[in-house]
N, C-alpha and C. Protein backbone atom coordinates (compact mmCIF):
# COMPACT_ATOMS: atom_id res chain seq x y z
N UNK A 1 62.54 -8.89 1.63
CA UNK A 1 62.36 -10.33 1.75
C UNK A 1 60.91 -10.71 1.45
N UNK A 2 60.19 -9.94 2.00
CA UNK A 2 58.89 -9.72 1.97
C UNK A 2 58.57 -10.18 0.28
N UNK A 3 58.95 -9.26 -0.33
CA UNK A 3 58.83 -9.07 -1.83
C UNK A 3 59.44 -10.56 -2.75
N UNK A 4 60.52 -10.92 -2.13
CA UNK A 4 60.66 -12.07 -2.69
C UNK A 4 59.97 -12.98 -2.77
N UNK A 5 59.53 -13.66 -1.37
CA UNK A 5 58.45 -14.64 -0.74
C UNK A 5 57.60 -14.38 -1.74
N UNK A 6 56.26 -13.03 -1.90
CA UNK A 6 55.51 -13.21 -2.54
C UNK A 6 56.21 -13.53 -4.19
N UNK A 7 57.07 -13.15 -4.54
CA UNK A 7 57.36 -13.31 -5.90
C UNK A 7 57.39 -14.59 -6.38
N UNK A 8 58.30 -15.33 -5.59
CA UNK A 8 58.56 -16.98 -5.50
C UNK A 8 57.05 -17.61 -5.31
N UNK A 9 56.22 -17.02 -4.46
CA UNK A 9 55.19 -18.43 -4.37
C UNK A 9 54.27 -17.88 -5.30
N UNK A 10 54.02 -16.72 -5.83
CA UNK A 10 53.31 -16.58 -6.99
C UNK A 10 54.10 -17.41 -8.03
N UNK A 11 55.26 -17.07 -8.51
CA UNK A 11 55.84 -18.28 -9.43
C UNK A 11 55.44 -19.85 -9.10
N UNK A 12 56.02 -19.97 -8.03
CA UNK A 12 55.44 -21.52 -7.66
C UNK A 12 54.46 -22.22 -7.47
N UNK A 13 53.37 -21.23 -7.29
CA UNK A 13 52.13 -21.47 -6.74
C UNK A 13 51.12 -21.33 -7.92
N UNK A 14 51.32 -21.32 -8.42
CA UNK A 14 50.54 -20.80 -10.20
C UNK A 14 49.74 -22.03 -10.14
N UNK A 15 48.46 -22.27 -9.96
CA UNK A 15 48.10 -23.60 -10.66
C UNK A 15 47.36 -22.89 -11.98
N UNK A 16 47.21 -23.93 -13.32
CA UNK A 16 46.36 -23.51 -13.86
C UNK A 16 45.08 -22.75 -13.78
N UNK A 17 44.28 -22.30 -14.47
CA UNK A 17 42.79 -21.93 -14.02
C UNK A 17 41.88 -23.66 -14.09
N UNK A 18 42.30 -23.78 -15.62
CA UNK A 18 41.36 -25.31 -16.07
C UNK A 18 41.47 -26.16 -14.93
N UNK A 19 42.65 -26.41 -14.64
CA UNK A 19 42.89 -27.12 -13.65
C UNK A 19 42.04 -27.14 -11.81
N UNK A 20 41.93 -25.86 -11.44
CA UNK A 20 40.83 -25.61 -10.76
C UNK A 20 39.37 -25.73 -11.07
N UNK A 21 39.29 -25.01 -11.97
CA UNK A 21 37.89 -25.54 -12.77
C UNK A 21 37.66 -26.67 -12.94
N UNK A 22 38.55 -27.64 -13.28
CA UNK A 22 38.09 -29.30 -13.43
C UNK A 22 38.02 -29.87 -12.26
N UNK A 23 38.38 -29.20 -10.81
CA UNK A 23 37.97 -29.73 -9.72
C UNK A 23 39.57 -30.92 -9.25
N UNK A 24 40.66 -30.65 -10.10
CA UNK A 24 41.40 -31.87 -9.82
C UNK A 24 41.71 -32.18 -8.27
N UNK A 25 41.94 -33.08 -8.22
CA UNK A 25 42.06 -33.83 -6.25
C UNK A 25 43.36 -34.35 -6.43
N UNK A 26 43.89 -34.18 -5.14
CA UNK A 26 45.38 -34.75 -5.03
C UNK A 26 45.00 -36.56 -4.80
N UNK A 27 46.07 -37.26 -5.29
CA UNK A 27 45.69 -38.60 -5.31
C UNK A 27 45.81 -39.19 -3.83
N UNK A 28 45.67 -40.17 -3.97
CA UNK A 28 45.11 -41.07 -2.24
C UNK A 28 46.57 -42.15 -3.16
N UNK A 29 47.26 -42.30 -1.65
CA UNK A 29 48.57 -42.95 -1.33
C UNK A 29 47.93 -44.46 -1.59
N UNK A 30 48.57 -44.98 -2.71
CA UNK A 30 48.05 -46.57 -3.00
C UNK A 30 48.82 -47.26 -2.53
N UNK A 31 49.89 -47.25 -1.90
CA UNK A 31 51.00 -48.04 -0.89
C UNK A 31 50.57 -47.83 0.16
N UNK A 32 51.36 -48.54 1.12
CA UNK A 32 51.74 -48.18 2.89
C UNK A 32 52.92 -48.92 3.17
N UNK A 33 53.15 -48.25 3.94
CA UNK A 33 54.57 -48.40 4.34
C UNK A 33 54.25 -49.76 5.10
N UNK A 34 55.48 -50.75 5.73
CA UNK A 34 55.58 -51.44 6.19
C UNK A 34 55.04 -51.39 8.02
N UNK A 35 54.50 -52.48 8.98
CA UNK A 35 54.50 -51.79 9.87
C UNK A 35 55.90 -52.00 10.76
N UNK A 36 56.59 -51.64 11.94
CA UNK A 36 57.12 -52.02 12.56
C UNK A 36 57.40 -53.13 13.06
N UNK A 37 58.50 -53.79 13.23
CA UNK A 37 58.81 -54.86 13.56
C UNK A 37 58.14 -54.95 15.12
N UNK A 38 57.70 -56.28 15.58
CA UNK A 38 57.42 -56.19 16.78
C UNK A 38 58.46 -55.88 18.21
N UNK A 39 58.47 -55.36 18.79
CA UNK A 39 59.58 -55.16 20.02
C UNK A 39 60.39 -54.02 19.80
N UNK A 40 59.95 -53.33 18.44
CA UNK A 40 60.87 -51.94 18.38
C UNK A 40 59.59 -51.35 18.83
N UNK A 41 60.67 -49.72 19.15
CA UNK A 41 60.00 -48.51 19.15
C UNK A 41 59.99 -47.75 18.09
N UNK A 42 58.74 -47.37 17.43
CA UNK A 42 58.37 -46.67 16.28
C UNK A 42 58.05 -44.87 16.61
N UNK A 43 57.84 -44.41 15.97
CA UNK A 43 57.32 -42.96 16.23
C UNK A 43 56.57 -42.71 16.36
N UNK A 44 55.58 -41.58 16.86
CA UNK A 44 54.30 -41.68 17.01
C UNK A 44 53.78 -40.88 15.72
N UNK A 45 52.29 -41.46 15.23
CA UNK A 45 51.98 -40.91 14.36
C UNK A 45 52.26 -39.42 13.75
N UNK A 46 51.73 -38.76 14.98
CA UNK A 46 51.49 -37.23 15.04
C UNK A 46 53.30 -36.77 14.52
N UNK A 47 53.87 -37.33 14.73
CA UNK A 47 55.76 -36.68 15.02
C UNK A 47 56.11 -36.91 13.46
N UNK A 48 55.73 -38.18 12.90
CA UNK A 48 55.95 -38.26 11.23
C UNK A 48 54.47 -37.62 10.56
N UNK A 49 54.00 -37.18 11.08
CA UNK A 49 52.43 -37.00 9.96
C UNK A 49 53.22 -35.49 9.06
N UNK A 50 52.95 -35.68 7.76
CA UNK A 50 52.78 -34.34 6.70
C UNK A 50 51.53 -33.94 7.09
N UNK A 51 52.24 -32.39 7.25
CA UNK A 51 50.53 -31.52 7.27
C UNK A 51 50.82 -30.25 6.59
N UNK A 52 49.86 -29.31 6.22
CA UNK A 52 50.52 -28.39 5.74
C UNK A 52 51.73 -27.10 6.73
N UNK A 53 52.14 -27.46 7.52
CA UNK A 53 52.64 -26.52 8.72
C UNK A 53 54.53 -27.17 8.31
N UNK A 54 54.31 -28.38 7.90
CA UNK A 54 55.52 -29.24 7.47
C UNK A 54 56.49 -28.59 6.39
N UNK A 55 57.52 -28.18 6.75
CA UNK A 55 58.21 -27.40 5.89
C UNK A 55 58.44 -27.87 4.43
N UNK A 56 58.53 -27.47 3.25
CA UNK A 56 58.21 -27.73 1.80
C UNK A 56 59.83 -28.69 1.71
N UNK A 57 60.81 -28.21 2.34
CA UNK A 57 61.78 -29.50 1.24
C UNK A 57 61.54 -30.52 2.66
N UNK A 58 61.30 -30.79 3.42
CA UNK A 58 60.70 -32.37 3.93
C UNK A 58 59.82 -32.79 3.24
N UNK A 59 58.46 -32.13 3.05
CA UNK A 59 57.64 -32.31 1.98
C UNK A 59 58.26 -33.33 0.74
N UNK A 60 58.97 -32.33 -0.02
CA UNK A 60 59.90 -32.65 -1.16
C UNK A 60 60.58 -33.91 -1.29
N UNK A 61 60.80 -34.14 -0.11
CA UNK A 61 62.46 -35.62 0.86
C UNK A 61 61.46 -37.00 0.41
N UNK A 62 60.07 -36.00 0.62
CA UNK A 62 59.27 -37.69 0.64
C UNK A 62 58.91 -38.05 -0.97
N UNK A 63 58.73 -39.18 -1.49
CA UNK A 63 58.25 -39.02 -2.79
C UNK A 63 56.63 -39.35 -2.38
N UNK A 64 56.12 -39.74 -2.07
CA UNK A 64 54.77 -39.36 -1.82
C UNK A 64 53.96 -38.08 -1.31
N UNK A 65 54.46 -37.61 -0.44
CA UNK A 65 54.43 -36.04 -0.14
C UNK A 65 54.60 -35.54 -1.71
N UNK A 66 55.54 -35.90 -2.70
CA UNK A 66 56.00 -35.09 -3.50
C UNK A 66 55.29 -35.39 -4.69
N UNK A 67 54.89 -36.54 -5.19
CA UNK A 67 53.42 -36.42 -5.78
C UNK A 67 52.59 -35.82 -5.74
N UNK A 68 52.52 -35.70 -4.32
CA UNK A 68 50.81 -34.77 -4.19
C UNK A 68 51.40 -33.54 -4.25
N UNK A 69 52.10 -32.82 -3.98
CA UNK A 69 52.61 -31.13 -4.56
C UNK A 69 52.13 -31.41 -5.51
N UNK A 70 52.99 -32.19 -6.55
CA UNK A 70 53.15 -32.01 -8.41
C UNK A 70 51.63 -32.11 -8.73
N UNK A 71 51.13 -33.16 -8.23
CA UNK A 71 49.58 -33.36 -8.84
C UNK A 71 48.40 -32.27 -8.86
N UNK A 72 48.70 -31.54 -7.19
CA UNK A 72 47.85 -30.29 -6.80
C UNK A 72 48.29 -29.19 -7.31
N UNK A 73 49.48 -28.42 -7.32
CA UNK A 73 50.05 -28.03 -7.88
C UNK A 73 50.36 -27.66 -9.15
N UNK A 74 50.17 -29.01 -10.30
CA UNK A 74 50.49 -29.07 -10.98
C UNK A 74 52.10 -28.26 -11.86
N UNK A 75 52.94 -28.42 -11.20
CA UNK A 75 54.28 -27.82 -11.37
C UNK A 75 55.35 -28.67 -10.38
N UNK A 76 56.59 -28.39 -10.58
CA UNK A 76 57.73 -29.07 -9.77
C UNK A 76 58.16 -28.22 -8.98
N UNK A 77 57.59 -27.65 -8.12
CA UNK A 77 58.37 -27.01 -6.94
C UNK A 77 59.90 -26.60 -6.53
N UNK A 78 60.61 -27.63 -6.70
CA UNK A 78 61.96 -27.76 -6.44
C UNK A 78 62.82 -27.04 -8.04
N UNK A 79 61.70 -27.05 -8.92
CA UNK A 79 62.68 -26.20 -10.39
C UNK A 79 62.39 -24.94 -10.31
N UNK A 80 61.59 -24.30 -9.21
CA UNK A 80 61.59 -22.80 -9.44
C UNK A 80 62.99 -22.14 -9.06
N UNK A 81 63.26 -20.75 -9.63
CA UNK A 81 64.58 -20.13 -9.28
C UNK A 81 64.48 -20.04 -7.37
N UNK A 82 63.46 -19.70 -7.11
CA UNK A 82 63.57 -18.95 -5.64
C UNK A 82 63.24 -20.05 -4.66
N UNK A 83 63.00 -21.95 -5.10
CA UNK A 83 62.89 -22.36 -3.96
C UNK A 83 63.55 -22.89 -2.97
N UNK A 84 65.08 -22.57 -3.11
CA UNK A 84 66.12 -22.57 -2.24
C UNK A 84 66.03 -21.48 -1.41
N UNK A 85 65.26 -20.29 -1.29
CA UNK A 85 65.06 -19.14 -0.36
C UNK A 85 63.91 -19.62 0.65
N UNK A 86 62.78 -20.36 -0.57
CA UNK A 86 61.68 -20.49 0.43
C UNK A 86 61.09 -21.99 1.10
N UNK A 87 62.49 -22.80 0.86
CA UNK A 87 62.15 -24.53 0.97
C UNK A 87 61.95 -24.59 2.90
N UNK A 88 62.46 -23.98 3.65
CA UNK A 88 62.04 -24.04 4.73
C UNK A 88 60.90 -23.27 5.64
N UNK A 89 60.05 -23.08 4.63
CA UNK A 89 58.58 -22.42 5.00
C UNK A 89 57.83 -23.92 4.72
N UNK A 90 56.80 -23.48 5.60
CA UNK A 90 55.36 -24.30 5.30
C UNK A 90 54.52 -23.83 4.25
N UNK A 91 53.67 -24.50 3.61
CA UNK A 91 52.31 -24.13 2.85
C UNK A 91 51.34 -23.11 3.56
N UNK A 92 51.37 -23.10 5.07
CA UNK A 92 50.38 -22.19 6.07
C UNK A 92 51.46 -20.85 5.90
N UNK A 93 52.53 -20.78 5.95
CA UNK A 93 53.45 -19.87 6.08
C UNK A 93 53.50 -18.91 5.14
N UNK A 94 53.55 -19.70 3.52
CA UNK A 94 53.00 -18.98 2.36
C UNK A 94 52.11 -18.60 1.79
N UNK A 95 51.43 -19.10 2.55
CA UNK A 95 49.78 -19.06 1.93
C UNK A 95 50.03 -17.09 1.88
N UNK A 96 49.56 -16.78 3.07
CA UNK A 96 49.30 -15.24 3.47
C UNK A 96 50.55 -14.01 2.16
N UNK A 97 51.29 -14.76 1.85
CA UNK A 97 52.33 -13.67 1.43
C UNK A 97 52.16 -14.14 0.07
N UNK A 98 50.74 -14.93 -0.63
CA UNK A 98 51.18 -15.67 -2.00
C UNK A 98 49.85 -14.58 -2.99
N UNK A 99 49.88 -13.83 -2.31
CA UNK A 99 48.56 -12.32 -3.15
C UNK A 99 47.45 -13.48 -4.08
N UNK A 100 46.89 -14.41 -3.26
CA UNK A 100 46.02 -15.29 -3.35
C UNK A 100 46.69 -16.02 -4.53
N UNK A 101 47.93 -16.20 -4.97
CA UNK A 101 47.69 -17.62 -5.53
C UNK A 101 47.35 -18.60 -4.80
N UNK A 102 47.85 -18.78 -3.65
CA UNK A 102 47.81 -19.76 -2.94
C UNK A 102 46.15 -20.28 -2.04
N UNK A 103 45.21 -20.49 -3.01
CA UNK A 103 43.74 -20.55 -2.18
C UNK A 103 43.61 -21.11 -1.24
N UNK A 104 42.91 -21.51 0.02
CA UNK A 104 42.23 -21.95 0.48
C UNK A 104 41.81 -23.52 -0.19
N UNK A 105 41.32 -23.32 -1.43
CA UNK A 105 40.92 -24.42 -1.96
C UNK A 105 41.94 -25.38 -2.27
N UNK A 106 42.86 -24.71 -2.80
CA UNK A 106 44.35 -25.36 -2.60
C UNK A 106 44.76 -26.20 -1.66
N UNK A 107 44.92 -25.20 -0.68
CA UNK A 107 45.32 -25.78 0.55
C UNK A 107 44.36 -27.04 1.18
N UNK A 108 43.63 -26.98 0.84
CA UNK A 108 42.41 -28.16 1.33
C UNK A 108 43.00 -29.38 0.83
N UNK A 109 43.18 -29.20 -0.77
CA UNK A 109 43.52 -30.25 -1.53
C UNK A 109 45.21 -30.68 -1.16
N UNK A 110 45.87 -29.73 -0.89
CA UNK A 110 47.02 -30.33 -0.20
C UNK A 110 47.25 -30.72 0.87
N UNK A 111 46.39 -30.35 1.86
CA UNK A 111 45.92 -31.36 3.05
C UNK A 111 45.45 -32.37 3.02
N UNK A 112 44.41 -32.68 2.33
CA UNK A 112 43.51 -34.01 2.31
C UNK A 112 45.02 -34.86 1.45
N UNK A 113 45.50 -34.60 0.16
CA UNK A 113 46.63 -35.32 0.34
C UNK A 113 47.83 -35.70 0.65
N UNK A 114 48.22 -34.56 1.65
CA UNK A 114 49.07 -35.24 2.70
C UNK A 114 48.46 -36.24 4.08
N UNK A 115 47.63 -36.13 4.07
CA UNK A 115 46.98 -36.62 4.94
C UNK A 115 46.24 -37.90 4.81
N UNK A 116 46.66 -38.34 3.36
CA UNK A 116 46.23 -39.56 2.77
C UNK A 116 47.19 -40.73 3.10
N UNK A 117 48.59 -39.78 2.96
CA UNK A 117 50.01 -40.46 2.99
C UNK A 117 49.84 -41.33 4.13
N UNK A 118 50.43 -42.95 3.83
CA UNK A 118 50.60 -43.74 5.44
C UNK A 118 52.31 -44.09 5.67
């Protein structure tokens, strides 16, 4: 299983080199959602927030979440062969089993834009 995981997020996880080299940034959410009507109960931030710990097809569910994959990323996640094995992992989850595709620097950039999302 072991062997798969890394196989899949090396496939998936591929960003270009140029693409690192040019420094690209995941984009900042130019919408927001509506707020709550007054007199309902809404959720609390923390319970809807994307972070990277957030499993990849919720990620996916959102189309803003799902921008920022494609953009950081640069690839479609959901067209690899193996991401029906690995859609209920997190980004923190794969990181360790991705034989460093998966950087650090990466992960920064997919934080800061999930974390843009409102």
């Amino acid at each position: 299983m072991k062997l798969l995981v890394t196989a899949a997020s090396m496939i998936i996880l591929s960003v270009p080199a140029a693409a690192q080299q040019a420094g690209a940034t995941a984009p900042v959410a130019s919408a927001t959602n509506p707020a709550p009507a007054a007199g309902t109960t809404g959720t609390t931030p923390a319970a809807t927030a994307l972070t990277l710990d957030t499993p990849l097809e919720t990620l996916v569910a959102n189309p803003k979440a799902k921008a920022v994959l494609d953009q950081v990323l640069q690839t479609d996640i959901t067209q690899n062969p193996f991401y029906e094995q690995i859609k209920a992992m997190s980004f923190n989850q794969i990181q360790p089993l991705s034989n460093g595709q998966l950087t650090d620097e990466t992960l920064k950039k997919l934080g800061e834009g999930l974390a843009a999302i409102k």
